[in-house]
C-alpha atoms as a PDB file:
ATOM      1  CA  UNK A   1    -133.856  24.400 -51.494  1.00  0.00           C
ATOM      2  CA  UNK A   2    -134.987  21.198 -52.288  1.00  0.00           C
ATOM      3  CA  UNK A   3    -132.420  19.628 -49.163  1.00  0.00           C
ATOM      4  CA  UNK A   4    -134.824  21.509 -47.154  1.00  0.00           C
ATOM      5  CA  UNK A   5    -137.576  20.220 -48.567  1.00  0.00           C
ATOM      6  CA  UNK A   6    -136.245  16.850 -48.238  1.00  0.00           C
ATOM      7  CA  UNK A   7    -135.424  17.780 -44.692  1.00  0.00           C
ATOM      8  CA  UNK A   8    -138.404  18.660 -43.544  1.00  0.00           C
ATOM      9  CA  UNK A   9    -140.093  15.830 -45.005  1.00  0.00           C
ATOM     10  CA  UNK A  10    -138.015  13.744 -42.647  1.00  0.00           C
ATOM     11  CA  UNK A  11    -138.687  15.585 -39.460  1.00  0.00           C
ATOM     12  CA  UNK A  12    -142.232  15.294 -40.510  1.00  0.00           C
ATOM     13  CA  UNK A  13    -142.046  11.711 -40.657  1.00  0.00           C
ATOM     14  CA  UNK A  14    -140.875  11.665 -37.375  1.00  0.00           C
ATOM     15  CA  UNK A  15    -141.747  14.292 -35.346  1.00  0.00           C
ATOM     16  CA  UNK A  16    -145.746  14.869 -37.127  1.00  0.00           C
ATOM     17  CA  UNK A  17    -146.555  18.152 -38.505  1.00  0.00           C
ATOM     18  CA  UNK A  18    -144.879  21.571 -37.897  1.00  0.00           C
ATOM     19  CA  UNK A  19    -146.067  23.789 -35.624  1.00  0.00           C
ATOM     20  CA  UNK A  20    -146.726  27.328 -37.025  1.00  0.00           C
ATOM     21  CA  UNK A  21    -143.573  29.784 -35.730  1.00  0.00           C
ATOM     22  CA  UNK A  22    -141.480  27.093 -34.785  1.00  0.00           C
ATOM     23  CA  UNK A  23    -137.489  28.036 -36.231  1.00  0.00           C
ATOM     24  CA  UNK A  24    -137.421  25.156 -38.460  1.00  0.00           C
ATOM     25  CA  UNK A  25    -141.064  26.523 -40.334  1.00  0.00           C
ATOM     26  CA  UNK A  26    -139.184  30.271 -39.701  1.00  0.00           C
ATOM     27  CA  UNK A  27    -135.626  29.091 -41.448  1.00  0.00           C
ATOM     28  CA  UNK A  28    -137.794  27.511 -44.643  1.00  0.00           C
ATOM     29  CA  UNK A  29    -139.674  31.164 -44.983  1.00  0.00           C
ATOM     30  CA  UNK A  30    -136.283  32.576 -44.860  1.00  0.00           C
ATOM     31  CA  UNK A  31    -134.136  30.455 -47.183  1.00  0.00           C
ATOM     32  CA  UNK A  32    -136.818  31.356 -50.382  1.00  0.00           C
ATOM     33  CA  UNK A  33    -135.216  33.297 -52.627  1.00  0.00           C
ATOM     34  CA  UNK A  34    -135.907  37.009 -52.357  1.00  0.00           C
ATOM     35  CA  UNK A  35    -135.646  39.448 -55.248  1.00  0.00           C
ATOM     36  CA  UNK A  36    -132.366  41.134 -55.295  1.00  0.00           C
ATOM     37  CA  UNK A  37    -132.264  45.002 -55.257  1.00  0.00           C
ATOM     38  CA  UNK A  38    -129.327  46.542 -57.278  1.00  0.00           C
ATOM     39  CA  UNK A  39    -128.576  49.811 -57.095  1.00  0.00           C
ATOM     40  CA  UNK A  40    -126.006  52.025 -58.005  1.00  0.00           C
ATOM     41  CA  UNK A  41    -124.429  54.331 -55.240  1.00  0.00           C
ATOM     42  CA  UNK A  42    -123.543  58.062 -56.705  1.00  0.00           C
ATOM     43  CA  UNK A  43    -120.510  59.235 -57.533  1.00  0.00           C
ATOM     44  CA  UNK A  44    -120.539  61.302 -53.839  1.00  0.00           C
ATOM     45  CA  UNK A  45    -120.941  58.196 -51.714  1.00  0.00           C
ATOM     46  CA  UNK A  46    -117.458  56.731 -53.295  1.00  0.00           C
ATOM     47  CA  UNK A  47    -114.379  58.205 -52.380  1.00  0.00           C
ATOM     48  CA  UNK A  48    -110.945  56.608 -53.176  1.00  0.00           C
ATOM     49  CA  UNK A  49    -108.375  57.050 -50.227  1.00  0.00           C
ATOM     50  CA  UNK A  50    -105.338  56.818 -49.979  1.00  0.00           C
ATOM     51  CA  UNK A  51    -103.903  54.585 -46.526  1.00  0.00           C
ATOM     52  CA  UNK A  52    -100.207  55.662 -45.493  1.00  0.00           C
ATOM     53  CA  UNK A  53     -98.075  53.177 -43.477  1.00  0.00           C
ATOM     54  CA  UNK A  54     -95.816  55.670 -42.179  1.00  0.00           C
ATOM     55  CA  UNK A  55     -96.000  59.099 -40.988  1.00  0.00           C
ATOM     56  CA  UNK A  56     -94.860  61.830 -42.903  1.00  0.00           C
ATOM     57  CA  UNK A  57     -94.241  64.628 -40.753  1.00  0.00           C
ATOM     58  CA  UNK A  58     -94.138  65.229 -37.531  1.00  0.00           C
ATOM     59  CA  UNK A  59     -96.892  66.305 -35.500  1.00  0.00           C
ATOM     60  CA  UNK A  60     -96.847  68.714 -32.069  1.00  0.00           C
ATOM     61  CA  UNK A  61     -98.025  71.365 -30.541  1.00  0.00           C
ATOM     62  CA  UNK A  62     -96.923  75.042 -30.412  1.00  0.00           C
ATOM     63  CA  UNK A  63     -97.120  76.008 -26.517  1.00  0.00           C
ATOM     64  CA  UNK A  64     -96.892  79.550 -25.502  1.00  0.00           C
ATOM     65  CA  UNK A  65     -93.561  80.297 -25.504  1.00  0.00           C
ATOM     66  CA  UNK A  66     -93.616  79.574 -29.432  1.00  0.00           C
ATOM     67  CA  UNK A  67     -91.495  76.430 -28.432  1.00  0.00           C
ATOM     68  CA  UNK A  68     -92.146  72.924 -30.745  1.00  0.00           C
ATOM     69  CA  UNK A  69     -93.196  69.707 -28.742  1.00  0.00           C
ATOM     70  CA  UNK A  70     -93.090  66.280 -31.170  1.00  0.00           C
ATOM     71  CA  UNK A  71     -95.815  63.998 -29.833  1.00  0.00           C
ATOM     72  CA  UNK A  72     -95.555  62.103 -33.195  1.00  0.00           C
ATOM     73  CA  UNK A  73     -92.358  61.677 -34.704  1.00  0.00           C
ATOM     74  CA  UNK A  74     -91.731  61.561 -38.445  1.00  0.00           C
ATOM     75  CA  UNK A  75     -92.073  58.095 -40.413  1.00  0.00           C
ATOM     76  CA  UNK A  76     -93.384  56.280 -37.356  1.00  0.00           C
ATOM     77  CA  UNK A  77     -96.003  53.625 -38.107  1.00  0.00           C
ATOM     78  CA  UNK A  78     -99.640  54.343 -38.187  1.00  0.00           C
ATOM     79  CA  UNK A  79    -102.176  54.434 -36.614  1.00  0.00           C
ATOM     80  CA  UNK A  80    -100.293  55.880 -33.859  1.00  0.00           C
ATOM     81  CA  UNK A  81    -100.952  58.449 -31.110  1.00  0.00           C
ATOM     82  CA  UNK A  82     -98.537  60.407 -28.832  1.00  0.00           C
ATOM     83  CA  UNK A  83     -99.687  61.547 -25.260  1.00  0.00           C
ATOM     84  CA  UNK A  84     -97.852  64.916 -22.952  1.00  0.00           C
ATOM     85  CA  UNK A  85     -98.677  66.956 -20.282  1.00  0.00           C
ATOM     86  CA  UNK A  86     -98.257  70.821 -21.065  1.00  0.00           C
ATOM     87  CA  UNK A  87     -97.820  73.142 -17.590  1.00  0.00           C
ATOM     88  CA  UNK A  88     -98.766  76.973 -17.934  1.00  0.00           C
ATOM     89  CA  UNK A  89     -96.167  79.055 -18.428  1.00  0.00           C
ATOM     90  CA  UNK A  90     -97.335  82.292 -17.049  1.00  0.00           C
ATOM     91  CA  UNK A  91     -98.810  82.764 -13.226  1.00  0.00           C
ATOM     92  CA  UNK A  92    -102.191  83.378 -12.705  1.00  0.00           C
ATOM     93  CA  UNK A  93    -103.841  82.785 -15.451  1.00  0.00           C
ATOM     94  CA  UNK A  94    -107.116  81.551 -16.585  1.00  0.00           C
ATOM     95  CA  UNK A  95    -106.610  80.243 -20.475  1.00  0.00           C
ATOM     96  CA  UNK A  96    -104.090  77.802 -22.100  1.00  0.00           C
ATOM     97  CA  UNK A  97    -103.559  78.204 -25.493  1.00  0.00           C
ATOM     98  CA  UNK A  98    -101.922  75.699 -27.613  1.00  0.00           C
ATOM     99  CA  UNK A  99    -101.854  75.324 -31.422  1.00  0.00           C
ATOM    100  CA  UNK A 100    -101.443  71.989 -33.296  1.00  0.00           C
ATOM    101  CA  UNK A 101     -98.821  71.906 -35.584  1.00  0.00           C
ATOM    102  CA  UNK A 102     -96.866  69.535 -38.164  1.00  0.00           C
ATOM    103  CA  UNK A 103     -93.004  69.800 -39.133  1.00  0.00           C
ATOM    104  CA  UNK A 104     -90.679  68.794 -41.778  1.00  0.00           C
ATOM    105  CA  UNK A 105     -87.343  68.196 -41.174  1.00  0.00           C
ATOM    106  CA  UNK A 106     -86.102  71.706 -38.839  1.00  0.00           C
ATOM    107  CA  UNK A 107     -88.461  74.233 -40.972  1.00  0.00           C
ATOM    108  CA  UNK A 108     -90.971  75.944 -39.324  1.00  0.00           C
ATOM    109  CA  UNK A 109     -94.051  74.387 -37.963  1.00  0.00           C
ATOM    110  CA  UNK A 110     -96.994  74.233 -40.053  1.00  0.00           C
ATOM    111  CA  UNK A 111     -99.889  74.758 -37.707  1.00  0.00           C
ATOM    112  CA  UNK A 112    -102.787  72.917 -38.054  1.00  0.00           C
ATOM    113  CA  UNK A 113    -105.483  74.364 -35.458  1.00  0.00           C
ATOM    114  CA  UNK A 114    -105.507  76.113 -32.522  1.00  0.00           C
ATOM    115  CA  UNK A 115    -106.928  74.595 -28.868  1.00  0.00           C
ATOM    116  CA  UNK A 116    -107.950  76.578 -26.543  1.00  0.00           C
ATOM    117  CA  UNK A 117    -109.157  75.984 -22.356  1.00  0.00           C
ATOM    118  CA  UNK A 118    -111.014  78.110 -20.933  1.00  0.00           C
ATOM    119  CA  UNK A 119    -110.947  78.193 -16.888  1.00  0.00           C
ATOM    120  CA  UNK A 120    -107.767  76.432 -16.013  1.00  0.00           C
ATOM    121  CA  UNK A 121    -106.748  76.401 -12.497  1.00  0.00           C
ATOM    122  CA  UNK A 122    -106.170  80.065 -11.513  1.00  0.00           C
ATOM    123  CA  UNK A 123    -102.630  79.233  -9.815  1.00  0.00           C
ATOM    124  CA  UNK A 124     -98.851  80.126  -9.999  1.00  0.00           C
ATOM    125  CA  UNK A 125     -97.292  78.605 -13.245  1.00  0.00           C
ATOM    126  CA  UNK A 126     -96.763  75.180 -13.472  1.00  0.00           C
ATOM    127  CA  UNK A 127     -99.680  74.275 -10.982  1.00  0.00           C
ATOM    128  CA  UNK A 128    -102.287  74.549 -13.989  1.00  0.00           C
ATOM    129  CA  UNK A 129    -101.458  71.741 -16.663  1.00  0.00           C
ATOM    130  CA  UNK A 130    -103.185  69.622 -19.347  1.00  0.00           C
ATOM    131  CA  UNK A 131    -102.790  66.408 -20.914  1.00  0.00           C
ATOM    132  CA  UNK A 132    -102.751  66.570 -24.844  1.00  0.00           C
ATOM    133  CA  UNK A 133    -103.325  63.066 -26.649  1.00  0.00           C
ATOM    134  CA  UNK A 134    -103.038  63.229 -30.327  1.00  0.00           C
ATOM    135  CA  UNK A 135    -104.318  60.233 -32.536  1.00  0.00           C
ATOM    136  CA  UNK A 136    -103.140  59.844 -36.286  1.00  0.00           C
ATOM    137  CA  UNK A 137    -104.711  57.575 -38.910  1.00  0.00           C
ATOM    138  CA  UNK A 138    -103.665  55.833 -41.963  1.00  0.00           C
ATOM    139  CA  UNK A 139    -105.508  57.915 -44.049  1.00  0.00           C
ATOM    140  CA  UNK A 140    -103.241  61.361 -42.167  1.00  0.00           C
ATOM    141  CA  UNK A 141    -106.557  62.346 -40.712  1.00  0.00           C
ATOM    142  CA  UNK A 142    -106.334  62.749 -36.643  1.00  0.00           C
ATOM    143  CA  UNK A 143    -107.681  64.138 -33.627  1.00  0.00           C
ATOM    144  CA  UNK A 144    -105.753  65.887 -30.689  1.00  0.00           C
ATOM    145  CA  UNK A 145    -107.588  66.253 -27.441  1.00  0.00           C
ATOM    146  CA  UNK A 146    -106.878  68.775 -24.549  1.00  0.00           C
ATOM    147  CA  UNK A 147    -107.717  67.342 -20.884  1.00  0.00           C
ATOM    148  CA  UNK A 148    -107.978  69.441 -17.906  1.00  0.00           C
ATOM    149  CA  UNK A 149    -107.352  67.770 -15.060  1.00  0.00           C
ATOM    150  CA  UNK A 150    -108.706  70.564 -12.694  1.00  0.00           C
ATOM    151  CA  UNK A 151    -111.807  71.371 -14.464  1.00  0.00           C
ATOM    152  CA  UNK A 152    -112.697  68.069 -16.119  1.00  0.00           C
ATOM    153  CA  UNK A 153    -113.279  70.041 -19.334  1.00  0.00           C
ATOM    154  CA  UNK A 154    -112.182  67.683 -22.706  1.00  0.00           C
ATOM    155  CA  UNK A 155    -111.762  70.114 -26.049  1.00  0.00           C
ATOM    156  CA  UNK A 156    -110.612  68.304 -29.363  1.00  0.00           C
ATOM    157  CA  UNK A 157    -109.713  69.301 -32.704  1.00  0.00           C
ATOM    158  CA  UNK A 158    -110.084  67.414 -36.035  1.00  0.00           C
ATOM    159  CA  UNK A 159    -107.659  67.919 -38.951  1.00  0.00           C
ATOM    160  CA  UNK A 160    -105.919  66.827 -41.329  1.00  0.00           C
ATOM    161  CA  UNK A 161    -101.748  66.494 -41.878  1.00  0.00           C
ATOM    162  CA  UNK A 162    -100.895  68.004 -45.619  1.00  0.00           C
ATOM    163  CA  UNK A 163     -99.194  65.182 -47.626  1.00  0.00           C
ATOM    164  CA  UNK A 164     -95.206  65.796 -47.912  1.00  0.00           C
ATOM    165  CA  UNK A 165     -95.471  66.603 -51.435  1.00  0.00           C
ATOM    166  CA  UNK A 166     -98.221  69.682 -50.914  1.00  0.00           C
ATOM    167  CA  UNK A 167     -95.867  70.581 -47.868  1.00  0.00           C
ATOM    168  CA  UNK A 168     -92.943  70.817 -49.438  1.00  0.00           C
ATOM    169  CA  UNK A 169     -94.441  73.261 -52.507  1.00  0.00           C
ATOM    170  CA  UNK A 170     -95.608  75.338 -49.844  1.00  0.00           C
ATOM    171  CA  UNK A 171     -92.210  75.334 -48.378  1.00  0.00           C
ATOM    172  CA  UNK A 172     -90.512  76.918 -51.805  1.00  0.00           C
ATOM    173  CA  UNK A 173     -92.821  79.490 -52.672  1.00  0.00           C
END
């Protein structure tokens, strides 16, 4: 503080008086020392996470014909994301269903949430399609997003991939 004051002194010297707003009067209001507010946050506002570097399942999607796609493969690095295009599988019809799922090893899928677009291109199979993008953190949470490329329409689903550990007790029982 008092290399300011010093500073100013100087420029005074030379340059005459300040002139009220100018930066140099604005940075010497600034640089006083204010009184600091502590506070506490509540227990709620912390949260300790845990940050994974690897994957630890796989995560898909279920199509129709009960069929297992990997769009992220086991132990890959995160963050990562995996991108396909799904075709219908049945002829003239309006909805695509799709469920997100996660695997271990070759046991059944473990499925996460279910997407669901409404008004695809009414068409012989393989005309109506939909690009799926799914996005994993380092924390396992993610979000999977369904594009129509006929109707514009964007639906996306939130969750969260069960640690290997919870998976796996699941598994035995």
């Amino acid at each position: 503080m008092l290399s300011l004051l010093l500073l100013a002194h100087r420029i005074h010297a030379i340059r005459g008086p300040f002139i009220a707003g100018s930066s140099l009067t604005k940075h010497l209001k600034w640089s006083r020392p204010s009184s600091t507010i502590t506070s506490t946050p509540s227990s709620a506002e912390l949260a300790w996470v845990q940050l994974h570097q690897h994957a630890p399942t796989s995560v898909g999607i279920v199509d129709a014909t009960n069929q297992y796609h990997e769009l992220i493969a086991s132990n890959s690095r995160l963050p990562t994301y995996g991108r396909k295009r799904f075709e219908s599988v049945f002829d003239y019809t309006s909805t695509m269903r799709l469920s997100l799922a996660q695997r271990i090893g070759y046991h059944a899928p473990n499925i996460l949430g279910d997407i669901t677009l409404d008004g695809v291109r009414y068409a012989k199979a393989g005309d109506a399609y939909a690009n799926i993008t799914i996005h994993l953190e380092q924390d396992l949470s993610g979000k999977a997003v369904a594009y129509d490329g006929y109707t514009k329409v964007t639906k996306e689903i939130v969750f969260k991939v069960l640690e290997l550990r919870a998976q796996e007790k699941q598994l035995a029982l």
